[in-house]
Protein backbone atom coordinates (compact mmCIF):
# COMPACT_ATOMS: atom_id res chain seq x y z
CA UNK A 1 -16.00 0.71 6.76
CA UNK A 2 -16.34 -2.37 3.98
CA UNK A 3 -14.86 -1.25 0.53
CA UNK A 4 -16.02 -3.08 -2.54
CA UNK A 5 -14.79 -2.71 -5.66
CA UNK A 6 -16.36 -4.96 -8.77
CA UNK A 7 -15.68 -5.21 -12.39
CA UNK A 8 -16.65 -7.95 -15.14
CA UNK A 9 -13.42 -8.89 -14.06
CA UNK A 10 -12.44 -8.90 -10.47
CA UNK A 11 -14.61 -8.56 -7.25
CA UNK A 12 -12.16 -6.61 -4.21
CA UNK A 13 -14.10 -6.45 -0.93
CA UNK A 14 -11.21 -4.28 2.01
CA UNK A 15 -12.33 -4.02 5.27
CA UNK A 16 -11.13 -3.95 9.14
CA UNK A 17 -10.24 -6.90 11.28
CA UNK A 18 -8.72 -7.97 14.01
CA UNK A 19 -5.65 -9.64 12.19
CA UNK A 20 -4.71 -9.42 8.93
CA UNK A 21 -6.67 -11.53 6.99
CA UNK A 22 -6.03 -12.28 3.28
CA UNK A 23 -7.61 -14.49 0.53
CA UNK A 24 -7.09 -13.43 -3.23
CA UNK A 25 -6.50 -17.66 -4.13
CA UNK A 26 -2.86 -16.03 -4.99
CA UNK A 27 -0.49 -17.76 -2.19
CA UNK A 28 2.20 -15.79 -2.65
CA UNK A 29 0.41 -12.39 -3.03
CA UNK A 30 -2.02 -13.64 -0.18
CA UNK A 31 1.90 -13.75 2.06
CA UNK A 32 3.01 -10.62 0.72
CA UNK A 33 -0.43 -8.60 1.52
CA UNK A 34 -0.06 -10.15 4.79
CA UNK A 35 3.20 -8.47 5.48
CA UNK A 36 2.35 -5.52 4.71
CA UNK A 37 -0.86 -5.38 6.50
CA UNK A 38 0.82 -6.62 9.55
CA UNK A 39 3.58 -4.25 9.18
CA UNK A 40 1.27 -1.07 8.47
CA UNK A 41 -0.57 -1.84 11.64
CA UNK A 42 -3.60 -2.16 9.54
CA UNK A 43 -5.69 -5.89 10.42
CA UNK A 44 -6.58 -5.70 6.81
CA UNK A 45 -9.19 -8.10 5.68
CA UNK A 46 -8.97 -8.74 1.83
CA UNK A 47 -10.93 -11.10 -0.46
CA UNK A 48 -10.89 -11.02 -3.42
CA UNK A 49 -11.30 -13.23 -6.97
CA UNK A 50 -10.80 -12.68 -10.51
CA UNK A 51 -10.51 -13.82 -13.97
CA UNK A 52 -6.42 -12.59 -14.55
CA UNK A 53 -3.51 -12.64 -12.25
CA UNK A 54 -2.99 -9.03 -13.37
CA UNK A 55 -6.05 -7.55 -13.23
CA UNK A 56 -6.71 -9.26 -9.80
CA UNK A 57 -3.72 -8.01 -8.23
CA UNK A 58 -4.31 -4.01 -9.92
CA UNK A 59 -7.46 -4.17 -8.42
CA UNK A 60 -6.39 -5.29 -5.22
CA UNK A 61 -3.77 -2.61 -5.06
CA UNK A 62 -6.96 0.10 -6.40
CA UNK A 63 -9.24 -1.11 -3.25
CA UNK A 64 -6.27 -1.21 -0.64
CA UNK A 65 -4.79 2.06 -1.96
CA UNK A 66 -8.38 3.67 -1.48
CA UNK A 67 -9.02 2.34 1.71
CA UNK A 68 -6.01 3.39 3.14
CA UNK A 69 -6.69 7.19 1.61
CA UNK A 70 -10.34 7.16 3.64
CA UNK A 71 -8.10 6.02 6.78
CA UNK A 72 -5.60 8.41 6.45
CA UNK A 73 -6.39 10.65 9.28
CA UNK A 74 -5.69 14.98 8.20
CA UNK A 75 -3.47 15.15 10.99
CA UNK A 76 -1.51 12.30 10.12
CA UNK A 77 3.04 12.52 10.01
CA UNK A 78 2.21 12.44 6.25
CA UNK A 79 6.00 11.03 6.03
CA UNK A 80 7.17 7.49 6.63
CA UNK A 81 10.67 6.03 6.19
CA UNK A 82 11.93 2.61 6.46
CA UNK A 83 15.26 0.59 5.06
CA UNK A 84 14.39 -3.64 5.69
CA UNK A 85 16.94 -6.02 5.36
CA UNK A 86 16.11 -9.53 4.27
CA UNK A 87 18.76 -11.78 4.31
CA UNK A 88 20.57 -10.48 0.90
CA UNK A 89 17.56 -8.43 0.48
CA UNK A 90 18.04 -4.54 1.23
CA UNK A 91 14.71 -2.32 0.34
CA UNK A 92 14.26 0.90 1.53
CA UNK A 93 10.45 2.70 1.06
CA UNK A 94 9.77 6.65 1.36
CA UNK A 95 6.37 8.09 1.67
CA UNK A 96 4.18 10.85 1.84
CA UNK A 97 0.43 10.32 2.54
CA UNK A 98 -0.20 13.84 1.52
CA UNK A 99 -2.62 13.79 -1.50
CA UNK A 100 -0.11 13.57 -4.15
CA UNK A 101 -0.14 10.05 -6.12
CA UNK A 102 3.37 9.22 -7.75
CA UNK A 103 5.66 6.58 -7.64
CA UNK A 104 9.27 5.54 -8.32
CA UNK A 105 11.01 2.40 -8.12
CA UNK A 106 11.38 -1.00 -9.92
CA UNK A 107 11.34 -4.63 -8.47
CA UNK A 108 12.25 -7.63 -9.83
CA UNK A 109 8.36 -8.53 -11.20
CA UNK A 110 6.48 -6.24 -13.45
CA UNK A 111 3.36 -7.27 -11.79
CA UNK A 112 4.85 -6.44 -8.42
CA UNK A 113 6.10 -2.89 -9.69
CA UNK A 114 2.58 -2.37 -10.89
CA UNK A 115 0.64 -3.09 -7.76
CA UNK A 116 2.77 -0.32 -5.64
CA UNK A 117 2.35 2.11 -8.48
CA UNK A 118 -1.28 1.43 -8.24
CA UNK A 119 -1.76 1.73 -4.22
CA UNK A 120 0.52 4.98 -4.89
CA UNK A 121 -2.38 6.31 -7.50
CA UNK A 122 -5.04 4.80 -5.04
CA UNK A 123 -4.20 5.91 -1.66
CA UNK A 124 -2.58 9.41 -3.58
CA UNK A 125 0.78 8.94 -1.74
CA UNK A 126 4.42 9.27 -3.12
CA UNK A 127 5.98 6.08 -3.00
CA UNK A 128 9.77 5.64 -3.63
CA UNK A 129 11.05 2.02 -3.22
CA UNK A 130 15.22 1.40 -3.90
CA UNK A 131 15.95 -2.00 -4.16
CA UNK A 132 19.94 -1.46 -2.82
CA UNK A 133 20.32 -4.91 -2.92
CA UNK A 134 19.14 -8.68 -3.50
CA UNK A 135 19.39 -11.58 -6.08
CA UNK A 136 16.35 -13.56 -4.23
CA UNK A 137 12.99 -12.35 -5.84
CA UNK A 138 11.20 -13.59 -2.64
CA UNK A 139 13.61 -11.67 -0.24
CA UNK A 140 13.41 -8.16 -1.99
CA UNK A 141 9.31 -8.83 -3.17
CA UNK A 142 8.80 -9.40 0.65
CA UNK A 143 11.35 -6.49 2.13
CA UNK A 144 9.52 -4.15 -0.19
CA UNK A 145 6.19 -4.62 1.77
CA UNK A 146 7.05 -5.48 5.10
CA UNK A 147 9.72 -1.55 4.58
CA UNK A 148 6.60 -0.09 2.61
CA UNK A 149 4.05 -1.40 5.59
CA UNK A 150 6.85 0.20 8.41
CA UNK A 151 6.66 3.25 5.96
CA UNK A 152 2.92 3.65 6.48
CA UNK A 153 2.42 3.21 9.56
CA UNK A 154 4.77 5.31 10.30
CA UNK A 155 3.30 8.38 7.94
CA UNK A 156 -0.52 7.18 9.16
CA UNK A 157 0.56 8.25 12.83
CA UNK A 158 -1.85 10.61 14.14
CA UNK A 159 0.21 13.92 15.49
CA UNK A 160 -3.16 16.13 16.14
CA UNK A 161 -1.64 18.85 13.64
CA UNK A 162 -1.84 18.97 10.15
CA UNK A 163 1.86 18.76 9.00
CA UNK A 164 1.90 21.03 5.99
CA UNK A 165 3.01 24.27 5.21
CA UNK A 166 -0.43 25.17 3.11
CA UNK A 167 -2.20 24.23 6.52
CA UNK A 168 -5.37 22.04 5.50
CA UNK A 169 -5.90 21.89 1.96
CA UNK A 170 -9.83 21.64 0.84
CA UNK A 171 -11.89 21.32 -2.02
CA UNK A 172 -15.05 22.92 -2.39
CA UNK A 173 -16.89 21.54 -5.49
CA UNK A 174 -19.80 23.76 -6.28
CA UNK A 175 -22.86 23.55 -9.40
């Protein structure tokens, strides 16, 4: 499965690999989708160009988040937990791949806050992120996806039931 998402702005194209392989002409975004990818489990393969930092990065976050929704199996754990230390970096991530987008939590980047609010919305998970501690930017930036990648893999586990009180929940759209 290729994903492609294109604006006037931004091109996004997600698929599978066999490693994690990422090219948004961001370095440091391009290392911190890495982590997570490698984290997650997932050999992500992102590329990806536009005209904004922002509105490359949202619509990075849009594609990934949506990809990870189609692979989200409907007996997956749903629930992922995982506290990283980074040197004086201490992130914990929470989440539930359920079908309910929401998000709480604040980084030290606006832009960075953004893009896990946006996979949240995207991939219709609750994310919470704590930042318990950190004065490095890189450190806590980088524990925040390497815990939420651990998170997600973790919830993306296939148990063979579907974990939910409801049972399976469908939607039947009719004319």
């Amino acid at each position: 499965m290729t994903l492609v998402r294109q604006t006037t702005e931004t091109r996004v194209e997600v698929a599978l690999g066999t490693t994690p392989t990422i090219a948004t002409g961001k370095p440091f975004f391009d290392h911190m989708l890495t982590a997570f990818a490698t984290y997650a489990g997932l050999p992500l393969v992102v590329t990806a160009r536009g005209d904004l930092t922002h509105h490359l990065m949202e619509d990075v976050a849009l594609t990934v988040g949506a990809f990870v929704r189609k692979l989200t199996p409907a007996t997956a754990a749903r629930y992922g937990e995982r506290t990283l230390p980074m040197d004086d970096a201490l992130v914990q991530a929470v989440i539930d791949v359920g079908g309910r987008p929401y998000f709480v939590g604040k980084l030290p980047s606006a832009l960075y806050t953004h893009w896990f609010r946006s996979f949240a919305t995207a991939s219709e998970s609750t994310l919470h992120l704590r930042v318990l501690r950190g004065a490095d930017r890189h450190h806590v930036l980088e524990a925040a996806f390497k815990a939420t990648g651990l998170a997600l893999r973790q919830a993306l586990r296939d148990d063979g039931v579907v974990f939910s009180t409801k049972g399976r929940v469908t939607l039947t759209e009719t004319p």
